[in-house]
PDB file of N, CA and C in Angstrom:
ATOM      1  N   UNK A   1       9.715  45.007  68.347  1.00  0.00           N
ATOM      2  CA  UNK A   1      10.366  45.837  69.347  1.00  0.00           C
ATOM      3  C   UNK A   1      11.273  44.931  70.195  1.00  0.00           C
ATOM      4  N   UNK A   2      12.735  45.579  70.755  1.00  0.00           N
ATOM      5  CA  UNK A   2      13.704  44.589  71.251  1.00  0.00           C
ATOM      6  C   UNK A   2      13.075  44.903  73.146  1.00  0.00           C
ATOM      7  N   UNK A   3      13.863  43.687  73.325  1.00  0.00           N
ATOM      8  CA  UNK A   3      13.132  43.727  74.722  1.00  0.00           C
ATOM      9  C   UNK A   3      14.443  45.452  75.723  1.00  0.00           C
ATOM     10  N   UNK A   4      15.251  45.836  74.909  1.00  0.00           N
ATOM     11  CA  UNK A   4      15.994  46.568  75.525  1.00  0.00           C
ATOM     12  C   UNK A   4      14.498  47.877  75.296  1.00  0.00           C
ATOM     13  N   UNK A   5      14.169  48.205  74.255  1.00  0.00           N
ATOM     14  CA  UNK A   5      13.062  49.292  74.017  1.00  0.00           C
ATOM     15  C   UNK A   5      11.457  49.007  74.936  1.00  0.00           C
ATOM     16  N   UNK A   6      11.425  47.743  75.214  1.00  0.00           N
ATOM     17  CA  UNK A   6      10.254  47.336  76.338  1.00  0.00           C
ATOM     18  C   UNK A   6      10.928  47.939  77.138  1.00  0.00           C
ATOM     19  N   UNK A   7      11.992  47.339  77.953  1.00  0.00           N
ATOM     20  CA  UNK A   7      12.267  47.908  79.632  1.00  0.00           C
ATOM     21  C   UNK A   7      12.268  49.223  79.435  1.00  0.00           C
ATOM     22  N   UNK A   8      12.606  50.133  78.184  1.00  0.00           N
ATOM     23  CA  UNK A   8      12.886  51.779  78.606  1.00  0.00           C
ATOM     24  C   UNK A   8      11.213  52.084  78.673  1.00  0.00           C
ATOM     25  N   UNK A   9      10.330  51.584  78.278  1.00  0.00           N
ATOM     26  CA  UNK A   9       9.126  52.112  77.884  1.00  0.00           C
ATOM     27  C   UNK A   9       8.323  52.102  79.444  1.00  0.00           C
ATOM     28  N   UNK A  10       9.104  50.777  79.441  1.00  0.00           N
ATOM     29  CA  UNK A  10       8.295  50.325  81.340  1.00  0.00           C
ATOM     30  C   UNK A  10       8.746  51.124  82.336  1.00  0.00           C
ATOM     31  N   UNK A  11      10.021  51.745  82.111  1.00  0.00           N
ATOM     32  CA  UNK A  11      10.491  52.257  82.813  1.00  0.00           C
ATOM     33  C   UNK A  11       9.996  53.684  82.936  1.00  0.00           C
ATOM     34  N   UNK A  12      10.138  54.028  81.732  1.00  0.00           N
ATOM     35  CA  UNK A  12       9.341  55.301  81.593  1.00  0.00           C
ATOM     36  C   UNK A  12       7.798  55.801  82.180  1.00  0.00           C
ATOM     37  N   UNK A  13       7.252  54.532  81.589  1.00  0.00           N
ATOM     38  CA  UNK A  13       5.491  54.539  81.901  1.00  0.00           C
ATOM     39  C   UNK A  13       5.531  54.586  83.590  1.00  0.00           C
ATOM     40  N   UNK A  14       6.214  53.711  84.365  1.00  0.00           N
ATOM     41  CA  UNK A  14       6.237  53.674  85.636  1.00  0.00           C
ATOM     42  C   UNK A  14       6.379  55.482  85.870  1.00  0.00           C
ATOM     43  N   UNK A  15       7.085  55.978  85.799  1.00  0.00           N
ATOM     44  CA  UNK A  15       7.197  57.635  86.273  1.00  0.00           C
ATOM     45  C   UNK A  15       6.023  58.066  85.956  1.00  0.00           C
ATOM     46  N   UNK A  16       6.124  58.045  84.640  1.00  0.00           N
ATOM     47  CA  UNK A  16       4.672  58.731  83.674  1.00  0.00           C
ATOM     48  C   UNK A  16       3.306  58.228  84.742  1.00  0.00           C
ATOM     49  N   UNK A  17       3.296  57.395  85.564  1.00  0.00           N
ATOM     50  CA  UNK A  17       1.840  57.496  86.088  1.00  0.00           C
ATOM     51  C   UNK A  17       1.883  58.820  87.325  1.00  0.00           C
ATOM     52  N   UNK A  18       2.964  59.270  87.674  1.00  0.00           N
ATOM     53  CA  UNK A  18       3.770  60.190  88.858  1.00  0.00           C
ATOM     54  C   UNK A  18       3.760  61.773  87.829  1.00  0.00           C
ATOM     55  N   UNK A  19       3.273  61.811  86.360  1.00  0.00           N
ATOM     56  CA  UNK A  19       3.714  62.966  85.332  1.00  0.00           C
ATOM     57  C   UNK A  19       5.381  63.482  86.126  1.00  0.00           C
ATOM     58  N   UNK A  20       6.099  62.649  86.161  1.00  0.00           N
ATOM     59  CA  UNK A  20       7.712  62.782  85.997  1.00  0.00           C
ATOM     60  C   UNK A  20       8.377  62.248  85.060  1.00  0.00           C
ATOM     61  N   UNK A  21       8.639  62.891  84.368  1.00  0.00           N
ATOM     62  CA  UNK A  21       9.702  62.632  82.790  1.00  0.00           C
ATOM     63  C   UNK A  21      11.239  62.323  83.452  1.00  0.00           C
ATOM     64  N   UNK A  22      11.478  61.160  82.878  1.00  0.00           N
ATOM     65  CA  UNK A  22      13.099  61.394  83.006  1.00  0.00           C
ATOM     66  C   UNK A  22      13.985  61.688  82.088  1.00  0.00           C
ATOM     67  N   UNK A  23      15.133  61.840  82.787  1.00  0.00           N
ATOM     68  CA  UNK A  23      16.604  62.069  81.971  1.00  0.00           C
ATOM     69  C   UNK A  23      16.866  60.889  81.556  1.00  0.00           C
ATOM     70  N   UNK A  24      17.912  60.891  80.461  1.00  0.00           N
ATOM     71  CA  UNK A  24      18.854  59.658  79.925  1.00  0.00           C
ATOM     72  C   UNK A  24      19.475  58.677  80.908  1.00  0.00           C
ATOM     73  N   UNK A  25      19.819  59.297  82.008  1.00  0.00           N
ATOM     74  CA  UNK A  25      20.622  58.992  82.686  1.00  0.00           C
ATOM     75  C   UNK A  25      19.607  58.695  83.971  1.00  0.00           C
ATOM     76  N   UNK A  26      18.657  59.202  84.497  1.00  0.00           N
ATOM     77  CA  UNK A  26      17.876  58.101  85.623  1.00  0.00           C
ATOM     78  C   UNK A  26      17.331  57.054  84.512  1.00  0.00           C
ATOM     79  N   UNK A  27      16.882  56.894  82.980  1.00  0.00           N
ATOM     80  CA  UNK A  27      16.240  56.041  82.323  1.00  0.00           C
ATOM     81  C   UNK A  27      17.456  54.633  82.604  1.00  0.00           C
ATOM     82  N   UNK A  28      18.659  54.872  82.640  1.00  0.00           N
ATOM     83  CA  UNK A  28      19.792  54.007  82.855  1.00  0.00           C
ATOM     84  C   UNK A  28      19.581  53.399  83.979  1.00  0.00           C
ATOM     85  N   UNK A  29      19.410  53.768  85.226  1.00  0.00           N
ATOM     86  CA  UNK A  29      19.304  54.067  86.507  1.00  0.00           C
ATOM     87  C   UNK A  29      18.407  52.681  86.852  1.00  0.00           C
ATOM     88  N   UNK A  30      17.334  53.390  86.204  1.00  0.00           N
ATOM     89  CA  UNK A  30      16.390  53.308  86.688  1.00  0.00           C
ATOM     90  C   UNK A  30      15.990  51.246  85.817  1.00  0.00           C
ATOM     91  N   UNK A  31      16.322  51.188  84.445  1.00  0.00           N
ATOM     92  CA  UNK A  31      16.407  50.165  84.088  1.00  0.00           C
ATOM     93  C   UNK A  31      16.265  49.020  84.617  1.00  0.00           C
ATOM     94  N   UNK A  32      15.519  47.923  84.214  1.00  0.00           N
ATOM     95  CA  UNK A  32      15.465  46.276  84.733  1.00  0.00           C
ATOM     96  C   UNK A  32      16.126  45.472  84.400  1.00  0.00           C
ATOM     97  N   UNK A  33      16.590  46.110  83.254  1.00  0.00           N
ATOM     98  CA  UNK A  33      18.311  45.018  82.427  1.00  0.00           C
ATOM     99  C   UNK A  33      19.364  45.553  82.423  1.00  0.00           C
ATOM    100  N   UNK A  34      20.183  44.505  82.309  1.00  0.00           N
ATOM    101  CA  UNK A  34      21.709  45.463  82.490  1.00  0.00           C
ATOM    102  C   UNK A  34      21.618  45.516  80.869  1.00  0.00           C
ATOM    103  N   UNK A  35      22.174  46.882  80.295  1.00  0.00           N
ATOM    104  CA  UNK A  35      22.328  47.065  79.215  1.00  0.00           C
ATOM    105  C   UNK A  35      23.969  47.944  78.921  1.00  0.00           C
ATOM    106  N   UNK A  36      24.927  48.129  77.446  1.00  0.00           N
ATOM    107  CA  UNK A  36      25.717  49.059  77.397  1.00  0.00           C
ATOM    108  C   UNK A  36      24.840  50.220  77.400  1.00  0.00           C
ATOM    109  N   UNK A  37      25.431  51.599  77.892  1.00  0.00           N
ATOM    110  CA  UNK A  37      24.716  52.598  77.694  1.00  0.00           C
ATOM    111  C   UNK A  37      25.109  53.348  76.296  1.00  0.00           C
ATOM    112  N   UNK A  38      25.678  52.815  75.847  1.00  0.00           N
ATOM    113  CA  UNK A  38      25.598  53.369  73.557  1.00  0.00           C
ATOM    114  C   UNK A  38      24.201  52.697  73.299  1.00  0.00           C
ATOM    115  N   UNK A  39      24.034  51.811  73.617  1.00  0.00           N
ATOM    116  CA  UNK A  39      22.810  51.034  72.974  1.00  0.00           C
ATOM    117  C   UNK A  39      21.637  51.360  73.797  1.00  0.00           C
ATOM    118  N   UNK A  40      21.593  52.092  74.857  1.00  0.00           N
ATOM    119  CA  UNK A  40      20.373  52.428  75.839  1.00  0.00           C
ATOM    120  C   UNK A  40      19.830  53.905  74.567  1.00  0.00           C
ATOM    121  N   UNK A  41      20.739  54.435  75.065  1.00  0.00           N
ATOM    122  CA  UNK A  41      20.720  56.155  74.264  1.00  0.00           C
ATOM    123  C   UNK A  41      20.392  55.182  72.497  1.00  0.00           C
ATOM    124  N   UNK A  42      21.162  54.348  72.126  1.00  0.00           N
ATOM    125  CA  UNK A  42      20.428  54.227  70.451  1.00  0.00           C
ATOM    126  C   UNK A  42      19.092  54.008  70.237  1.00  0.00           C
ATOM    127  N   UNK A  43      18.455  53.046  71.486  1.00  0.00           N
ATOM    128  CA  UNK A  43      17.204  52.654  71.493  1.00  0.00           C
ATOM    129  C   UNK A  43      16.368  54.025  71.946  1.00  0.00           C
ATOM    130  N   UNK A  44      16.703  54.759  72.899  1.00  0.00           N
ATOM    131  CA  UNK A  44      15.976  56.149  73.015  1.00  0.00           C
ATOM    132  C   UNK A  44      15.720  56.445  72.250  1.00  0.00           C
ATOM    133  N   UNK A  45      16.559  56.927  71.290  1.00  0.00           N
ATOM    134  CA  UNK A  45      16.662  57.507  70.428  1.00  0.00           C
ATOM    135  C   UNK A  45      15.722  57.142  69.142  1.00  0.00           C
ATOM    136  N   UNK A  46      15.443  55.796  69.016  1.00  0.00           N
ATOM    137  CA  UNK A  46      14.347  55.042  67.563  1.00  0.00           C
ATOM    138  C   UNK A  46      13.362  55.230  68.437  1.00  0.00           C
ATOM    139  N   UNK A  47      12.731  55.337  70.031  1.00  0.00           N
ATOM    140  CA  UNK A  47      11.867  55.395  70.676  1.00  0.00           C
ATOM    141  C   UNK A  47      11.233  56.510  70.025  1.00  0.00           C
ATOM    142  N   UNK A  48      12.088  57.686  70.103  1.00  0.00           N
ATOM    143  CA  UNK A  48      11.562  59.400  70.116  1.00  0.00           C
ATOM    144  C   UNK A  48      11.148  59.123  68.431  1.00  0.00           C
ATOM    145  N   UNK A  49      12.253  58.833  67.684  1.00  0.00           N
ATOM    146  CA  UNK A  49      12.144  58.398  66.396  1.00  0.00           C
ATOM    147  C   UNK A  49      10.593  58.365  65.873  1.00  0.00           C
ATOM    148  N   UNK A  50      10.368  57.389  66.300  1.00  0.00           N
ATOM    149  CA  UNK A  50       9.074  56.595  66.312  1.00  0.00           C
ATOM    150  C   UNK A  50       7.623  56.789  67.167  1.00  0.00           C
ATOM    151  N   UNK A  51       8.089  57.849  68.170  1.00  0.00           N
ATOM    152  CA  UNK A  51       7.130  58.786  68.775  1.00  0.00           C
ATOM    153  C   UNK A  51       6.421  57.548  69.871  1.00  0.00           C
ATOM    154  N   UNK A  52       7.622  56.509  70.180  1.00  0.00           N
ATOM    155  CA  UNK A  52       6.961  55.763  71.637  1.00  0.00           C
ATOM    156  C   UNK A  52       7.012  56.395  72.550  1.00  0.00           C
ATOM    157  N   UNK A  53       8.538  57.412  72.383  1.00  0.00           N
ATOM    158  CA  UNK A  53       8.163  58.435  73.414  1.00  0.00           C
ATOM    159  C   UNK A  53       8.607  59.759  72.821  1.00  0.00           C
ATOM    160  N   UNK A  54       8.561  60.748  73.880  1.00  0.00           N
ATOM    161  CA  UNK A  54       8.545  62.153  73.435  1.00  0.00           C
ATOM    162  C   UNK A  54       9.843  62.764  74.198  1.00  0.00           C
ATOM    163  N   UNK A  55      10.382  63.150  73.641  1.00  0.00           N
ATOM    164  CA  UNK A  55      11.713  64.179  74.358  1.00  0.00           C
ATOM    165  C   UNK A  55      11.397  65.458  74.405  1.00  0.00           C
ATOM    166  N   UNK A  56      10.931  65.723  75.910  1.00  0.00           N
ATOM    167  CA  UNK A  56      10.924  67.020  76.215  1.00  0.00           C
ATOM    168  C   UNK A  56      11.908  67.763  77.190  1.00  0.00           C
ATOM    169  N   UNK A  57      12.581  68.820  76.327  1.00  0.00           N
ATOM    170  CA  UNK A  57      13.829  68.907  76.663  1.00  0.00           C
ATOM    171  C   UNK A  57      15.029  68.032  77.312  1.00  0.00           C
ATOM    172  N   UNK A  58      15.700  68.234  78.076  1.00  0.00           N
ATOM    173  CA  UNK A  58      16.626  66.764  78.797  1.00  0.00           C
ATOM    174  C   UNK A  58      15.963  65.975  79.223  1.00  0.00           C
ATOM    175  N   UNK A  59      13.993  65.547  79.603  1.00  0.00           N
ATOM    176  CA  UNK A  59      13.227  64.930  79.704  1.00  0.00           C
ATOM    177  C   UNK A  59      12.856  64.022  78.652  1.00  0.00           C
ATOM    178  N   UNK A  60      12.329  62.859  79.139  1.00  0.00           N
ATOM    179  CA  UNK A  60      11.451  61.640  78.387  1.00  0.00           C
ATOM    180  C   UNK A  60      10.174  61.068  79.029  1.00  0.00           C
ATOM    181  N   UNK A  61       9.257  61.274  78.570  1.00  0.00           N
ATOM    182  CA  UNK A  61       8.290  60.337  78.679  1.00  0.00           C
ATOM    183  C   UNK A  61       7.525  60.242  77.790  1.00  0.00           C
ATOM    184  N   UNK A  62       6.266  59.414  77.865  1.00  0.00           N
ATOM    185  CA  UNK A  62       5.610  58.621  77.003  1.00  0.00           C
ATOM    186  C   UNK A  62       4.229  59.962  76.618  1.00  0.00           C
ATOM    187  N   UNK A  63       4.313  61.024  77.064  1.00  0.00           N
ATOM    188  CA  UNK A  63       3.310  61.639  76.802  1.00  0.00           C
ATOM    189  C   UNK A  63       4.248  63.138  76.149  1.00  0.00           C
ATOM    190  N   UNK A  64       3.405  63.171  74.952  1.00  0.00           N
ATOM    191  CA  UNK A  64       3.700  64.863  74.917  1.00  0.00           C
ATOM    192  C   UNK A  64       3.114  65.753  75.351  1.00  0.00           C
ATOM    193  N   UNK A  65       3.455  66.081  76.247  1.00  0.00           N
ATOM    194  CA  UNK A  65       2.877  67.256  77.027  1.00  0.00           C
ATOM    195  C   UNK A  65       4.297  67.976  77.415  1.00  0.00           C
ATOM    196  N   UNK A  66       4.905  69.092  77.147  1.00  0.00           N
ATOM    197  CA  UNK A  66       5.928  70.133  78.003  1.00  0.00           C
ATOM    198  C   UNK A  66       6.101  70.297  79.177  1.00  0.00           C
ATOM    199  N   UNK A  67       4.467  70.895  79.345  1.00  0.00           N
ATOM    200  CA  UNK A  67       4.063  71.245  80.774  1.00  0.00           C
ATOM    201  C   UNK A  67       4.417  70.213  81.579  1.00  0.00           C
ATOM    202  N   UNK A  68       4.964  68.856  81.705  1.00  0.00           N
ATOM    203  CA  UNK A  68       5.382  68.179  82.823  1.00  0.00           C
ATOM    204  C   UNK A  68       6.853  68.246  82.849  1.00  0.00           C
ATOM    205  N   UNK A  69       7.474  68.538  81.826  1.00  0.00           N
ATOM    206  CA  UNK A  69       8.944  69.097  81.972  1.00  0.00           C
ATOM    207  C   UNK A  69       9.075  69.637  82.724  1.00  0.00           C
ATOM    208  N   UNK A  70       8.476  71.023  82.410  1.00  0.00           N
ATOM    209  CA  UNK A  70       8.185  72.823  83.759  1.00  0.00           C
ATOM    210  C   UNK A  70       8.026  72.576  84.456  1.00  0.00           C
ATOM    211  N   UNK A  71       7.065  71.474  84.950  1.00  0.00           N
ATOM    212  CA  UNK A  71       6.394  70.939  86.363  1.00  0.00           C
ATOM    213  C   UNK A  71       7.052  70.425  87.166  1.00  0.00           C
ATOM    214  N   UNK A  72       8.276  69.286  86.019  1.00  0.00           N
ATOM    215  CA  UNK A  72       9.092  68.704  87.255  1.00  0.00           C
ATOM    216  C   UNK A  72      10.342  69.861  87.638  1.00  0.00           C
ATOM    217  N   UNK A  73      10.490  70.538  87.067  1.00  0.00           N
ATOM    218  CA  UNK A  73      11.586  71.179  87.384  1.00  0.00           C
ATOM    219  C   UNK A  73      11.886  72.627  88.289  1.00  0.00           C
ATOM    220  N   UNK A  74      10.123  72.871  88.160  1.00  0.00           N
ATOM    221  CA  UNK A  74       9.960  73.692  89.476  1.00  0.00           C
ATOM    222  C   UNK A  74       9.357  73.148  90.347  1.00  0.00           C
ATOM    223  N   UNK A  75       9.181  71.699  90.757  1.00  0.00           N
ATOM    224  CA  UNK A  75       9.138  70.966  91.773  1.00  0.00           C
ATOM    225  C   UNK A  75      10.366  70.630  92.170  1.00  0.00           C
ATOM    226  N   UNK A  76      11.416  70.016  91.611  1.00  0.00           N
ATOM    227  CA  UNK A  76      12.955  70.080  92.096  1.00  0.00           C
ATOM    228  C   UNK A  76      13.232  70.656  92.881  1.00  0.00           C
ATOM    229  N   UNK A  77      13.292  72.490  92.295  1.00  0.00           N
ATOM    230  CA  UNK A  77      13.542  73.716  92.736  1.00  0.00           C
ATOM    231  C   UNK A  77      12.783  74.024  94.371  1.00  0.00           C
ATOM    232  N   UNK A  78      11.701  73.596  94.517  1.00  0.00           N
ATOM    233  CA  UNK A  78      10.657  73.498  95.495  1.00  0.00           C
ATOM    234  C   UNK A  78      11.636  72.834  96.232  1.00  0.00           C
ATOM    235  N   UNK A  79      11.474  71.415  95.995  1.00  0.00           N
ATOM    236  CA  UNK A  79      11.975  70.372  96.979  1.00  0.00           C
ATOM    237  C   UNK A  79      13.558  70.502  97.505  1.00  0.00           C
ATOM    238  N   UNK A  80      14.570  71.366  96.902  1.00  0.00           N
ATOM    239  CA  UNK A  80      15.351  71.950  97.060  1.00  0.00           C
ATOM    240  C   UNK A  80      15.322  72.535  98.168  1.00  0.00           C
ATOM    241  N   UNK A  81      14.523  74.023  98.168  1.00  0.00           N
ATOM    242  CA  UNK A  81      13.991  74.549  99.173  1.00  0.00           C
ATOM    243  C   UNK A  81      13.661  74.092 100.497  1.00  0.00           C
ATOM    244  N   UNK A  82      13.134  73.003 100.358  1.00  0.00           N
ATOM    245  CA  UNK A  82      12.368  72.454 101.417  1.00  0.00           C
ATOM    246  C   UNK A  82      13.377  71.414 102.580  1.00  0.00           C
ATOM    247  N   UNK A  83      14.452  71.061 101.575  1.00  0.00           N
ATOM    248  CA  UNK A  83      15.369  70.079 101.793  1.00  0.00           C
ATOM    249  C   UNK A  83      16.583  71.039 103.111  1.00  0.00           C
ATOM    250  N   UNK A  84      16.651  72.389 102.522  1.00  0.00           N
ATOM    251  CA  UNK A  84      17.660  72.806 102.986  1.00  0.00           C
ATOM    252  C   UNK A  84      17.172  73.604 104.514  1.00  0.00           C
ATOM    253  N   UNK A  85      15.908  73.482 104.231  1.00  0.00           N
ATOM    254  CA  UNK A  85      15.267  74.344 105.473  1.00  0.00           C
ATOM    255  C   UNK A  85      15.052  72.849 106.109  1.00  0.00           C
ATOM    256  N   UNK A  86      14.356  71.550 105.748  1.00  0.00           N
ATOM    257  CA  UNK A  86      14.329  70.500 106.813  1.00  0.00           C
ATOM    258  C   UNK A  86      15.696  70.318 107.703  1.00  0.00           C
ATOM    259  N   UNK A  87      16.989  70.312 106.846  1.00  0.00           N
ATOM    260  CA  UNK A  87      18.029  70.147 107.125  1.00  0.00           C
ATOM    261  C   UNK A  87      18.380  71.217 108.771  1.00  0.00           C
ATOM    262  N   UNK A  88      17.949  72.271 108.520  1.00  0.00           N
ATOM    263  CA  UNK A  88      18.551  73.050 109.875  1.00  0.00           C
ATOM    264  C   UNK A  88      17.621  73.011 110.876  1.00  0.00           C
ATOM    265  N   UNK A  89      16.492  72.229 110.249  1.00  0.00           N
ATOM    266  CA  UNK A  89      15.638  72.165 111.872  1.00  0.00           C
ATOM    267  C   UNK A  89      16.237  70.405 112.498  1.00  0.00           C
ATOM    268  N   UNK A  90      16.158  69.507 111.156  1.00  0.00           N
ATOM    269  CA  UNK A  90      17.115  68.481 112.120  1.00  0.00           C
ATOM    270  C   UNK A  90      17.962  68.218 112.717  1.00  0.00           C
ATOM    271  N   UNK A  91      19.025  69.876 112.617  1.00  0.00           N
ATOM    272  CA  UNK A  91      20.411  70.158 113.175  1.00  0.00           C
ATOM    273  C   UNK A  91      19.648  70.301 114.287  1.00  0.00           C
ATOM    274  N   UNK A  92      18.849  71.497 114.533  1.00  0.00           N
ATOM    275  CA  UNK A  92      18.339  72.050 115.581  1.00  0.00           C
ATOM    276  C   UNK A  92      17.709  70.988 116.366  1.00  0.00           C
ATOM    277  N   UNK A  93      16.913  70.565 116.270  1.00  0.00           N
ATOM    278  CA  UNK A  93      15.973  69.066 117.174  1.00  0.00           C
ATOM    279  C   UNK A  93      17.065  68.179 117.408  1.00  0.00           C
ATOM    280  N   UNK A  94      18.726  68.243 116.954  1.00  0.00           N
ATOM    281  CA  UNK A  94      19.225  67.046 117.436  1.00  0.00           C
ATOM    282  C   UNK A  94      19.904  67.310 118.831  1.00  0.00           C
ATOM    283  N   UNK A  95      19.547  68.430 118.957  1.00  0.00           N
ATOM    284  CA  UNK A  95      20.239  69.166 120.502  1.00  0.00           C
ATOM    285  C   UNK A  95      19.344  68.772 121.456  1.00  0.00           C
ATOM    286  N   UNK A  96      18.398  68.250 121.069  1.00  0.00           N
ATOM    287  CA  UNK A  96      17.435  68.217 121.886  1.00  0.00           C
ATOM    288  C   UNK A  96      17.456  66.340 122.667  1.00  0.00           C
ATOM    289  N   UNK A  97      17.761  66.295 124.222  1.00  0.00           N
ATOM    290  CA  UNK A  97      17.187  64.768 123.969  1.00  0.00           C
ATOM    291  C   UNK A  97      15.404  64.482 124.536  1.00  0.00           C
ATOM    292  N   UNK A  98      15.788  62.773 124.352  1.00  0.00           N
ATOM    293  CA  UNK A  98      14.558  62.399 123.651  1.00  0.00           C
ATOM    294  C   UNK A  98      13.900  61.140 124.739  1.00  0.00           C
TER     295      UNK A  98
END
């Protein structure tokens, strides 16, 4: 195994203890080496190949399970929510002094 397919695995496993799968593109992100990204996506790609990891839907991680796909993505949706309602109470509390 090339050390470019270690860092995606580490990278991966790090989320995977959080059951958050990533995209192609935080797996880039998120990376410990600088790599081209043709050769990030080729190595994904012999990963899934080879069942180091699992592609669930625009998701990756090291476990097959779906259900953490669904999970993260109506947690998003959640945190979305939550983001836009924190947002107008910090408008609101900034009227306030302190």
């Amino acid at each position: 195994m090339h050390s470019l397919e270690i860092s995606i695995l580490k990278t991966v496993s790090y989320f995977d203890v959080f059951s958050y799968p990533l995209t192609s593109s935080e797996i880039i992100f998120f990376l410990d080496q600088a790599a081209v990204e043709k050769d990030i996506h080729i190595a994904i790609d012999y990963l899934v190949e080879t069942e180091h990891l699992f592609q669930l839907d625009n998701f990756y991680s090291i476990r097959n399970e779906p259900n953490i796909a669904a999970r993260r993505v109506h947690g998003n949706m959640l945190a979305l929510k939550h983001i836009k309602k924190a947002k107008a109470v910090a408008k609101f509390l900034s009227w306030f002094l302190f």
